[in-house]
PDB file of N, CA and C in Angstrom:
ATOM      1  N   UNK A   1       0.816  -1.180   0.000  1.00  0.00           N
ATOM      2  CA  UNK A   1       0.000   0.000   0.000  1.00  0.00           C
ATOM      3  C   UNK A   1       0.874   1.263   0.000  1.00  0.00           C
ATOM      4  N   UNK A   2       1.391   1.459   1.099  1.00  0.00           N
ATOM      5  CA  UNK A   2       3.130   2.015   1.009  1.00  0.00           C
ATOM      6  C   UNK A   2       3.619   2.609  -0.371  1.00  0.00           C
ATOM      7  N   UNK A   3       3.791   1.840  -1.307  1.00  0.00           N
ATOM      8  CA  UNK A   3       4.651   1.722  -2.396  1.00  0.00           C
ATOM      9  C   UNK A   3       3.708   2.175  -3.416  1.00  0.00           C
ATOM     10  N   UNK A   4       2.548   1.901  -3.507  1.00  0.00           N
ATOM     11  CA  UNK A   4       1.409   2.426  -4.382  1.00  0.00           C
ATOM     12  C   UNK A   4       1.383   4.007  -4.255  1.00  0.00           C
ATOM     13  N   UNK A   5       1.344   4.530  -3.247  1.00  0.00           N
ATOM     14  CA  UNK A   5       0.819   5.672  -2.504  1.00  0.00           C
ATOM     15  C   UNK A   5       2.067   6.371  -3.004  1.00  0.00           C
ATOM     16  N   UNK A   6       3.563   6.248  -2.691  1.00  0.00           N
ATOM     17  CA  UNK A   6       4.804   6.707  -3.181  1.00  0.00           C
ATOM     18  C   UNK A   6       5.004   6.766  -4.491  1.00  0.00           C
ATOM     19  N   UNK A   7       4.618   5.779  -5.253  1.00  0.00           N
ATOM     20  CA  UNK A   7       4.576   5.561  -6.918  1.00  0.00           C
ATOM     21  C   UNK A   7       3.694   6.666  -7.570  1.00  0.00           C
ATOM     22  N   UNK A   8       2.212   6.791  -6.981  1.00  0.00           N
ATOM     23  CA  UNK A   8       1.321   8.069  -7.307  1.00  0.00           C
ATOM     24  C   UNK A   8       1.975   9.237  -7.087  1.00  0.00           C
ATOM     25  N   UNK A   9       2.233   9.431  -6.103  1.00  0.00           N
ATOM     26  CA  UNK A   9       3.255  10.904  -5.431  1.00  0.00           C
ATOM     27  C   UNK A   9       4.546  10.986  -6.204  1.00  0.00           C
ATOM     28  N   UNK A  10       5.483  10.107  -6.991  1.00  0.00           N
ATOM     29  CA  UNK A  10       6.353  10.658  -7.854  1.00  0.00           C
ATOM     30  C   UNK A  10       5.860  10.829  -8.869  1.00  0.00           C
ATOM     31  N   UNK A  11       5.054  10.139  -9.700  1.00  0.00           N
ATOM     32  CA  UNK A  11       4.157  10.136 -10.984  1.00  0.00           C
ATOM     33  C   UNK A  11       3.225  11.555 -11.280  1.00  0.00           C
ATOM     34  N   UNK A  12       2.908  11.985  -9.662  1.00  0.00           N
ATOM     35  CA  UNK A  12       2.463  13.173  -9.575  1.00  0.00           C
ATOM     36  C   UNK A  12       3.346  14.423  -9.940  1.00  0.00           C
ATOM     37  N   UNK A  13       4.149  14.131  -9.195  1.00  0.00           N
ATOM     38  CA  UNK A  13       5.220  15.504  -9.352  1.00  0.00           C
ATOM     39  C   UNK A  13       5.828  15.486 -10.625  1.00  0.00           C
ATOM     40  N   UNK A  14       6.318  14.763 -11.073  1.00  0.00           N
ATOM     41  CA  UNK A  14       6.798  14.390 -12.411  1.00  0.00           C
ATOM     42  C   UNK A  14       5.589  15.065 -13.787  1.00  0.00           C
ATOM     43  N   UNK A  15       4.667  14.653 -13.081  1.00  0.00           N
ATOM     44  CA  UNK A  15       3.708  14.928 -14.472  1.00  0.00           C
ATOM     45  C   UNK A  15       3.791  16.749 -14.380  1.00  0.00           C
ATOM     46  N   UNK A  16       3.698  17.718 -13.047  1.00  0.00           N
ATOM     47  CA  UNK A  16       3.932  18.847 -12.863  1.00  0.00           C
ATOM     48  C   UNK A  16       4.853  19.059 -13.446  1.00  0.00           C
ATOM     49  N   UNK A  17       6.369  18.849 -13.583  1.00  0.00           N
ATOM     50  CA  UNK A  17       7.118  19.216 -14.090  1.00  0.00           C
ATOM     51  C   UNK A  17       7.258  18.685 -15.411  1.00  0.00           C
ATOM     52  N   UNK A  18       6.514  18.060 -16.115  1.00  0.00           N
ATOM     53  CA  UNK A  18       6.686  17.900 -17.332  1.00  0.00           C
ATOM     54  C   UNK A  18       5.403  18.740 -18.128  1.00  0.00           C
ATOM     55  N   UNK A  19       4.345  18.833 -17.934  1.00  0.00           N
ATOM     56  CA  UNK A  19       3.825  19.677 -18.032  1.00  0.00           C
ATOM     57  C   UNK A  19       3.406  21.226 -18.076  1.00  0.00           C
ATOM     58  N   UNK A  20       5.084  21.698 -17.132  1.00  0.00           N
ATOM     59  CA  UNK A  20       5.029  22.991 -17.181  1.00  0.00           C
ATOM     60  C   UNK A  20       4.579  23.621 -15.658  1.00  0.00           C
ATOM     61  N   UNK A  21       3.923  22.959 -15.476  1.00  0.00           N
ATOM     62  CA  UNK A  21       3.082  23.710 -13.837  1.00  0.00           C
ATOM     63  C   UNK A  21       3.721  24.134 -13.240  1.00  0.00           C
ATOM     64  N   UNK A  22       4.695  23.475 -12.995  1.00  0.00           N
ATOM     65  CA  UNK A  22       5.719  24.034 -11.798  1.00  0.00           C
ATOM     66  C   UNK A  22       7.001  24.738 -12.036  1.00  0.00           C
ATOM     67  N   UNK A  23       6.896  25.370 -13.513  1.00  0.00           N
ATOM     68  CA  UNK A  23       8.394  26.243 -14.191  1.00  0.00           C
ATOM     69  C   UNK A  23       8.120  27.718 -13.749  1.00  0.00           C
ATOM     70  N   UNK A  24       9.179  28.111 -13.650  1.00  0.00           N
ATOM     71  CA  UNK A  24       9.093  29.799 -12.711  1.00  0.00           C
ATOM     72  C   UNK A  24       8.818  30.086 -13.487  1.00  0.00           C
ATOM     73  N   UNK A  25       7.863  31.411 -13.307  1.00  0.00           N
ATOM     74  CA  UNK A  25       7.723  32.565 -14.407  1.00  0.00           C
ATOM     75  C   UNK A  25       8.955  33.485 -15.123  1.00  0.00           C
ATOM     76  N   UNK A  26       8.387  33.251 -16.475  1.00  0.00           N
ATOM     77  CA  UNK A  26       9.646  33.835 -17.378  1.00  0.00           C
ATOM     78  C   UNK A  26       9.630  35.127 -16.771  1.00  0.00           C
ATOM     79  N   UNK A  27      11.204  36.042 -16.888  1.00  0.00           N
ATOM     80  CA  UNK A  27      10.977  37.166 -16.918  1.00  0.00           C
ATOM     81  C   UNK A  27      10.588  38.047 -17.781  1.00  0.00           C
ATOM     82  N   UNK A  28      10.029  39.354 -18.286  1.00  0.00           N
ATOM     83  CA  UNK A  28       9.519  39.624 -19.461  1.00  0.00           C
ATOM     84  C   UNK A  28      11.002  40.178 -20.007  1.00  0.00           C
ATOM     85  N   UNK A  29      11.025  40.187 -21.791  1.00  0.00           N
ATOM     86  CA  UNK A  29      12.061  40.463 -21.863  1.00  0.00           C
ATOM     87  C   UNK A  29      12.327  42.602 -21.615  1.00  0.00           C
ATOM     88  N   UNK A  30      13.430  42.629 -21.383  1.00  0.00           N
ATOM     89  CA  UNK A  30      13.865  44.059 -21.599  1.00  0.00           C
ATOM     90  C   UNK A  30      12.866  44.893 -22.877  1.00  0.00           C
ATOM     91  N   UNK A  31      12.225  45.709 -22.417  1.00  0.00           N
ATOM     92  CA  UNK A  31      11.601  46.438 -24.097  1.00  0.00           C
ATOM     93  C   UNK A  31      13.039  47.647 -24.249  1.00  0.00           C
ATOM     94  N   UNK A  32      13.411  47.902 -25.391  1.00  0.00           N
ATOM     95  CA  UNK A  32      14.210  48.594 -25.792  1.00  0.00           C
ATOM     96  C   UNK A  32      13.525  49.098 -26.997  1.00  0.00           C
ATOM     97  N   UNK A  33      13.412  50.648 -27.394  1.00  0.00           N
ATOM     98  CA  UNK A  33      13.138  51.413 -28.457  1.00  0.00           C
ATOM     99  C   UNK A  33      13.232  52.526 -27.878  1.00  0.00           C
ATOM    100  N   UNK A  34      12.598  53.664 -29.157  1.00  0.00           N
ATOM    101  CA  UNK A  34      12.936  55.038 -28.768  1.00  0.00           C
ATOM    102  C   UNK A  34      12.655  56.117 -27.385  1.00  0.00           C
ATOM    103  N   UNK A  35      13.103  56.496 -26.867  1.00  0.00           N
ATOM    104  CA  UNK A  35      12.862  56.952 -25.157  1.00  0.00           C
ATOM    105  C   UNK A  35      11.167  57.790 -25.645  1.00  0.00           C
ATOM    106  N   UNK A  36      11.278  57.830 -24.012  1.00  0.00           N
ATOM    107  CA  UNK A  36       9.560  57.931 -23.670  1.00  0.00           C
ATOM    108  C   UNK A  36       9.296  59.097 -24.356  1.00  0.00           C
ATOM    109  N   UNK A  37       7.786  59.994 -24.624  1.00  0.00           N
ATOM    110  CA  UNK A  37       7.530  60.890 -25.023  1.00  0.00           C
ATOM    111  C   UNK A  37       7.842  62.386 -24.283  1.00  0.00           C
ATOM    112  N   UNK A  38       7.503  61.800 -22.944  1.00  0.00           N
ATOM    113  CA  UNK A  38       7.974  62.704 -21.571  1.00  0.00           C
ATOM    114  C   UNK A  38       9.298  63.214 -22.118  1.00  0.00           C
ATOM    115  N   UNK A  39       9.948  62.928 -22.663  1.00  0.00           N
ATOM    116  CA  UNK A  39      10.959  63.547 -22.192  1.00  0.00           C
ATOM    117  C   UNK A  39      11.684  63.459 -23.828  1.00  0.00           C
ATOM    118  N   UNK A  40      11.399  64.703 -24.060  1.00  0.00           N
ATOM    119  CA  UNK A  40      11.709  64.950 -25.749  1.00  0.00           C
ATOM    120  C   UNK A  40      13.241  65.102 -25.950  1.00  0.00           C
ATOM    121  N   UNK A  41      13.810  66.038 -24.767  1.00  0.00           N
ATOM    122  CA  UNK A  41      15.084  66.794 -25.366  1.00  0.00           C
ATOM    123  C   UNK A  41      16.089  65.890 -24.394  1.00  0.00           C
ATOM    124  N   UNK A  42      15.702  64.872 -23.767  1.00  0.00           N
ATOM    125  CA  UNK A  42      16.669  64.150 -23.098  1.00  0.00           C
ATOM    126  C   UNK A  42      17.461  63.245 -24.317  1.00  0.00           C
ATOM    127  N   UNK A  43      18.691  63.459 -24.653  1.00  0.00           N
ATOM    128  CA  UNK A  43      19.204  62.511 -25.788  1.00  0.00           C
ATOM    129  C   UNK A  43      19.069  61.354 -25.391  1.00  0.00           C
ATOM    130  N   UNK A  44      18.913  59.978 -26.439  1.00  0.00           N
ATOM    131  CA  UNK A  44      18.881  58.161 -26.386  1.00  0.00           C
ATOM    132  C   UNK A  44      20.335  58.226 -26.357  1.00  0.00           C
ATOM    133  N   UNK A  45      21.427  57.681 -25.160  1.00  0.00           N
ATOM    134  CA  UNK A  45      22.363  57.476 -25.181  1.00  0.00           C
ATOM    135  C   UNK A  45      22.644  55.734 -25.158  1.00  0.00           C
ATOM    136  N   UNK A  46      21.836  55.122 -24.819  1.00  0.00           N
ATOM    137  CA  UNK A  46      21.804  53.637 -25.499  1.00  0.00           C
ATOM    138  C   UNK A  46      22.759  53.463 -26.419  1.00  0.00           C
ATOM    139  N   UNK A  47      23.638  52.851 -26.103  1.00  0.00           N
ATOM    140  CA  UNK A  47      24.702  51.884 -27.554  1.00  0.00           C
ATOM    141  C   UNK A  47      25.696  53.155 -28.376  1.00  0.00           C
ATOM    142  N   UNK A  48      25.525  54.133 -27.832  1.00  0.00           N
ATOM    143  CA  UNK A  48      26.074  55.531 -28.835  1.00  0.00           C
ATOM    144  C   UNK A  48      27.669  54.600 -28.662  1.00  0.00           C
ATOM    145  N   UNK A  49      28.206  54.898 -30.293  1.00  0.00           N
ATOM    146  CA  UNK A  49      29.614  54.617 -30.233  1.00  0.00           C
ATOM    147  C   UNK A  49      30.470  56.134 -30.363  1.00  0.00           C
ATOM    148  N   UNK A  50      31.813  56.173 -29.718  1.00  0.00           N
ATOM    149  CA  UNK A  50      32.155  57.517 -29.648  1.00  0.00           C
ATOM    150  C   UNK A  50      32.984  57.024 -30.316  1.00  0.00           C
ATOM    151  N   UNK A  51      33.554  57.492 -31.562  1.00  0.00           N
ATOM    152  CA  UNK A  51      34.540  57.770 -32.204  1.00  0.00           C
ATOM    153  C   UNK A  51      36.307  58.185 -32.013  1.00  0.00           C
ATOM    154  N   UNK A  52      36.824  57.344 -32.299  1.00  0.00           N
ATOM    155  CA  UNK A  52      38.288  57.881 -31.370  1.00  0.00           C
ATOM    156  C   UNK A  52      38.723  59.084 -32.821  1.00  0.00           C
ATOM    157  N   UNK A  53      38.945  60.339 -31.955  1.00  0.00           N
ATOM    158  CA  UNK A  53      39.144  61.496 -32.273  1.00  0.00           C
ATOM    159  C   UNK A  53      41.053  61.765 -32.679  1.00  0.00           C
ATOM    160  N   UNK A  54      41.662  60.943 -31.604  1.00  0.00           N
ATOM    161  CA  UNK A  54      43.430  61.183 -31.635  1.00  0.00           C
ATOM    162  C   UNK A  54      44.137  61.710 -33.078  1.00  0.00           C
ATOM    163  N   UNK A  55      43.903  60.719 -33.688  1.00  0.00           N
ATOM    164  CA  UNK A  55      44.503  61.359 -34.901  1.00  0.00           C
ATOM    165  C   UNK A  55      44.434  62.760 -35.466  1.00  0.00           C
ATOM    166  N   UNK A  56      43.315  63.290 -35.318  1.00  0.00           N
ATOM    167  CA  UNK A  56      43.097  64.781 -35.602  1.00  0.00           C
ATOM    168  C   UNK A  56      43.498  65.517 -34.340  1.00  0.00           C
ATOM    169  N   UNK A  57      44.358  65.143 -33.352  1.00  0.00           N
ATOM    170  CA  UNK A  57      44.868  65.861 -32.135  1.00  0.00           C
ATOM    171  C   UNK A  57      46.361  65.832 -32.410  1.00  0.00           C
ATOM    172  N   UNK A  58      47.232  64.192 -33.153  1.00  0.00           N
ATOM    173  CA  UNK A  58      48.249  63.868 -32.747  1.00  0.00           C
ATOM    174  C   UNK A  58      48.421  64.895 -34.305  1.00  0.00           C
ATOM    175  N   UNK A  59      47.478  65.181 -35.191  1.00  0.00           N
ATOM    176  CA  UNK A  59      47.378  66.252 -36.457  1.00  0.00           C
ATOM    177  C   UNK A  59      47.877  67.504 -36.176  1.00  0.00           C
ATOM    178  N   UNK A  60      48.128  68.133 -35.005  1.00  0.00           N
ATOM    179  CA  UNK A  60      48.106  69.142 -35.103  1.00  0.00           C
ATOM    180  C   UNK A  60      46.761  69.649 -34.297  1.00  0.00           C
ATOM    181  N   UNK A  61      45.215  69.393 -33.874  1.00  0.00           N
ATOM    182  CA  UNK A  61      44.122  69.799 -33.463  1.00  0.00           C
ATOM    183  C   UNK A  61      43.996  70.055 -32.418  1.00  0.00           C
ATOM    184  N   UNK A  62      43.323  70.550 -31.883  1.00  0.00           N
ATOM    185  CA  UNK A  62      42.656  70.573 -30.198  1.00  0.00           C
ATOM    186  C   UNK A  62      41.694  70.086 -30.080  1.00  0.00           C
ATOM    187  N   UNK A  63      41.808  68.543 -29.969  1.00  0.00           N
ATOM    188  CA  UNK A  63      40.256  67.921 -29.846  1.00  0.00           C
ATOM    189  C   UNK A  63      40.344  67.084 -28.160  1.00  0.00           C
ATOM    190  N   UNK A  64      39.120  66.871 -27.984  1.00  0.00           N
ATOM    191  CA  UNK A  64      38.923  65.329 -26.805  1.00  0.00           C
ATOM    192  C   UNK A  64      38.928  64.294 -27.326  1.00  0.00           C
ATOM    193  N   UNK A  65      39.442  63.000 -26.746  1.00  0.00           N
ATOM    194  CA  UNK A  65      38.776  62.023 -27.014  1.00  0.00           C
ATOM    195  C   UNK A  65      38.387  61.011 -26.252  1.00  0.00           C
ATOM    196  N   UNK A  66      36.927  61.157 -26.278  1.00  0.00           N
ATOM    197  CA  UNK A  66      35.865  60.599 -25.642  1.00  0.00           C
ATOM    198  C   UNK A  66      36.828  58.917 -25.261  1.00  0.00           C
ATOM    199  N   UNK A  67      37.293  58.212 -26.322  1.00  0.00           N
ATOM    200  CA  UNK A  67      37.115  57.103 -26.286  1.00  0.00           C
ATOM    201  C   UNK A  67      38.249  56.650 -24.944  1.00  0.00           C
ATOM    202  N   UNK A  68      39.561  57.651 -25.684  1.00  0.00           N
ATOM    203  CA  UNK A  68      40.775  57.280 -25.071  1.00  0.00           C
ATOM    204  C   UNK A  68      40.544  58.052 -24.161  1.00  0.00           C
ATOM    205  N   UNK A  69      40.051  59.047 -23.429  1.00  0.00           N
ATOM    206  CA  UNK A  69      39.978  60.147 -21.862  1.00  0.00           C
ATOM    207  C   UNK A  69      41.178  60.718 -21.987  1.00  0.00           C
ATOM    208  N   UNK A  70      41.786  61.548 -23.337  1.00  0.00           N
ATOM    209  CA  UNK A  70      42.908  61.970 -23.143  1.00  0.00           C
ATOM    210  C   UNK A  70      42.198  63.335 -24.603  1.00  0.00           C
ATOM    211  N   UNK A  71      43.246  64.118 -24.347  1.00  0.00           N
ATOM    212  CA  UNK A  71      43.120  65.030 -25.346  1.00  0.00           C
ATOM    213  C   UNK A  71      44.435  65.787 -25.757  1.00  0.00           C
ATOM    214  N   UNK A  72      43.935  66.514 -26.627  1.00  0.00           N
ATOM    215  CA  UNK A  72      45.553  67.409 -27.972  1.00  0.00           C
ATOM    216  C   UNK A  72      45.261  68.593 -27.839  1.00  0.00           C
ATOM    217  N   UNK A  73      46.032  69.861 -27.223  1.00  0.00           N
ATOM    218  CA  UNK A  73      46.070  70.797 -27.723  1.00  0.00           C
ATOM    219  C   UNK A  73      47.025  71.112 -28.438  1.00  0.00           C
ATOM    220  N   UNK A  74      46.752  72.088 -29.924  1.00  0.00           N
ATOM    221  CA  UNK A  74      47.452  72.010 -30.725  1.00  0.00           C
ATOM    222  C   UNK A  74      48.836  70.441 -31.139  1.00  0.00           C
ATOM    223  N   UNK A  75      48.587  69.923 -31.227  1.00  0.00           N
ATOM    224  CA  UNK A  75      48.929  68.577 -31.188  1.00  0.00           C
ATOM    225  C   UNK A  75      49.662  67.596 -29.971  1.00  0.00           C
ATOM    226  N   UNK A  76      49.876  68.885 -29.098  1.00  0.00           N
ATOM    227  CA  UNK A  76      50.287  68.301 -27.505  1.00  0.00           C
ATOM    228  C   UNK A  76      49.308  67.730 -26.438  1.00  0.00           C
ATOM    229  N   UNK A  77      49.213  66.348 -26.272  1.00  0.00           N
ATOM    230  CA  UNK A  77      48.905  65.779 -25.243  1.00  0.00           C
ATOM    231  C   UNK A  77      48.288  65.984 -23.678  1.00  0.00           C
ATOM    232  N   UNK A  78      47.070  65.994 -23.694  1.00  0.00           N
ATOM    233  CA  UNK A  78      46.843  66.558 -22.281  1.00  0.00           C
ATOM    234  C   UNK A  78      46.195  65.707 -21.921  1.00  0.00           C
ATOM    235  N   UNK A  79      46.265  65.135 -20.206  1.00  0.00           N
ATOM    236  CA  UNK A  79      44.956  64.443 -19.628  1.00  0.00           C
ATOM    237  C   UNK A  79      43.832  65.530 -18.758  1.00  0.00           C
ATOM    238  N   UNK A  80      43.758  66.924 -19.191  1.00  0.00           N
ATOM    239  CA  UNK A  80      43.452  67.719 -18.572  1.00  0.00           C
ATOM    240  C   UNK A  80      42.050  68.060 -19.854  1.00  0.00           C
ATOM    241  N   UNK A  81      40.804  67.453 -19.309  1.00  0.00           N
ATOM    242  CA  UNK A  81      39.708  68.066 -20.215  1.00  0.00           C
ATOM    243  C   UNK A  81      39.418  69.320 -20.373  1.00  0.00           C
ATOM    244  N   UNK A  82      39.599  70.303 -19.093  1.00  0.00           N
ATOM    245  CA  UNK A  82      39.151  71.513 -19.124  1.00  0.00           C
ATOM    246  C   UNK A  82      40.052  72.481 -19.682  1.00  0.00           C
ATOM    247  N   UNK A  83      41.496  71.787 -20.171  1.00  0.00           N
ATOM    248  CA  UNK A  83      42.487  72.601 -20.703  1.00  0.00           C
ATOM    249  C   UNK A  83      42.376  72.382 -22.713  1.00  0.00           C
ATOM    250  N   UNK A  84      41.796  71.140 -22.569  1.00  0.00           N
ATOM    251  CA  UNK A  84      41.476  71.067 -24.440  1.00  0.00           C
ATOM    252  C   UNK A  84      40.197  72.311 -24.362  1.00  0.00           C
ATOM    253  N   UNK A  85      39.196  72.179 -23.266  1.00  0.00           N
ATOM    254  CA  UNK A  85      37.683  73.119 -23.504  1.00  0.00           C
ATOM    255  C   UNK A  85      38.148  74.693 -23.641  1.00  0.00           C
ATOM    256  N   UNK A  86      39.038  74.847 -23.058  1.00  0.00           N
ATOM    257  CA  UNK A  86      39.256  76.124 -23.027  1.00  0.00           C
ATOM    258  C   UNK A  86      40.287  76.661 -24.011  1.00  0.00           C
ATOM    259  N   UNK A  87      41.001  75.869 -24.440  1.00  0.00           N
ATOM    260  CA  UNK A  87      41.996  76.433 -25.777  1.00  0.00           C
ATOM    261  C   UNK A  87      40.919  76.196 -27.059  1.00  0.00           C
ATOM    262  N   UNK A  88      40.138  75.280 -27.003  1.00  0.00           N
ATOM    263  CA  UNK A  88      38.941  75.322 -27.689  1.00  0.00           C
ATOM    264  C   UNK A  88      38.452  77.081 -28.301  1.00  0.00           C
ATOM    265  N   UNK A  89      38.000  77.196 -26.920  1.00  0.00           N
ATOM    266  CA  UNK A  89      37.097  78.660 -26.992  1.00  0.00           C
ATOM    267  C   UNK A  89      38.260  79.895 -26.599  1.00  0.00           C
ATOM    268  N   UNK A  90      39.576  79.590 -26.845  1.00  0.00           N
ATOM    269  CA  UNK A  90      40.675  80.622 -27.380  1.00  0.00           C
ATOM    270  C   UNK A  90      41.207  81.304 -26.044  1.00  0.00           C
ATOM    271  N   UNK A  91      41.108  80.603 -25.149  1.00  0.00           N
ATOM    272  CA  UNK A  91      41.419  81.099 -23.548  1.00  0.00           C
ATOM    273  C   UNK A  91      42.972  80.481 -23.222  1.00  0.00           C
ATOM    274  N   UNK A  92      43.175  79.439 -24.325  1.00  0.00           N
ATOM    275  CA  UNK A  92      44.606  78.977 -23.428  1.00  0.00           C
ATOM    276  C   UNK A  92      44.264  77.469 -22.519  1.00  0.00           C
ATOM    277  N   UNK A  93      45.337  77.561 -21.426  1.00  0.00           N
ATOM    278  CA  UNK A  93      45.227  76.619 -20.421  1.00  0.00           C
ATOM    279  C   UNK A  93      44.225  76.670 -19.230  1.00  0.00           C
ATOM    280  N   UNK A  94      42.845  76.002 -19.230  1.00  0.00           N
ATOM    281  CA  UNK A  94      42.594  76.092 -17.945  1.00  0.00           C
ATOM    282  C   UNK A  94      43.089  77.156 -16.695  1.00  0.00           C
ATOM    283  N   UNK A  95      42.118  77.301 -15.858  1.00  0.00           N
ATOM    284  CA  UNK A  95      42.532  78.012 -14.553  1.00  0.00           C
ATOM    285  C   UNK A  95      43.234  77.217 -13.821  1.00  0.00           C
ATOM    286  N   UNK A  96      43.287  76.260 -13.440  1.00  0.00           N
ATOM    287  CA  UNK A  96      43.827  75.212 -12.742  1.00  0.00           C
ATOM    288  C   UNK A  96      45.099  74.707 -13.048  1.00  0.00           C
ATOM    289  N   UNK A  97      45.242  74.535 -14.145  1.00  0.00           N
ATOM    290  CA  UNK A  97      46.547  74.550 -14.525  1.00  0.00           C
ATOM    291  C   UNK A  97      47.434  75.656 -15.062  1.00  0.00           C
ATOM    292  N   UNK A  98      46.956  76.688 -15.425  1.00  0.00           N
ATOM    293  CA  UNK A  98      47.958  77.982 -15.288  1.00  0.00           C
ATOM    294  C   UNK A  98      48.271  78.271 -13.712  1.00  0.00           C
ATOM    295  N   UNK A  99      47.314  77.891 -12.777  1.00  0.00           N
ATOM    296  CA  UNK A  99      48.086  77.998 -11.595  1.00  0.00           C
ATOM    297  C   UNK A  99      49.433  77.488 -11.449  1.00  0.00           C
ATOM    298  N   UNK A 100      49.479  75.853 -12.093  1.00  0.00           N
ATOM    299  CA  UNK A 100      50.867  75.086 -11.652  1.00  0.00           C
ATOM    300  C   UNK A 100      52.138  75.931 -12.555  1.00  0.00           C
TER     301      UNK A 100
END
């Protein structure tokens, strides 16, 4: 009787899990598309690739580059962002570093 009763009770559970009954709920997947309406002028920065800029620095330029975190003024080497922004807009070196 024992053994009957145990045989039903695995046959049971078994049929649950083959059937599905007892599988966790999927998670839903991620939705990904264009950002909400709310919020028009917030840019989709999702997946943006930044372009490595160096060559037009090691050129001779005053650029950033995003990719490498380094930048060129006039083709010299800086790890100083606010010193490419400001020779940019014709000021020279940063405040911070014309101090040193």
């Amino acid at each position: 009787m024992r053994l009957i009763v145990i045989c039903l009770l695995v046959v049971g559970v078994c049929g649950l899990f083959l059937t599905g009954c007892a599988k966790e709920e999927e998670k839903p997947a991620a939705v990904t598309g264009p950002p909400a309406m709310d919020a028009p002028d917030k840019p989709d920065t999702s997946e943006v690739k930044v372009a490595c800029v160096c060559e037009q620095g090691k050129a001779g330029g005053t650029v950033w580059c995003a990719e490498c975190n380094c930048g060129y003024v006039e083709g010299a080497k800086t790890e100083c962002k606010d010193c490419v922004a400001s020779a940019q807009t014709g000021k020279g070196k940063c405040e911070q570093c014309a101090k040193q």
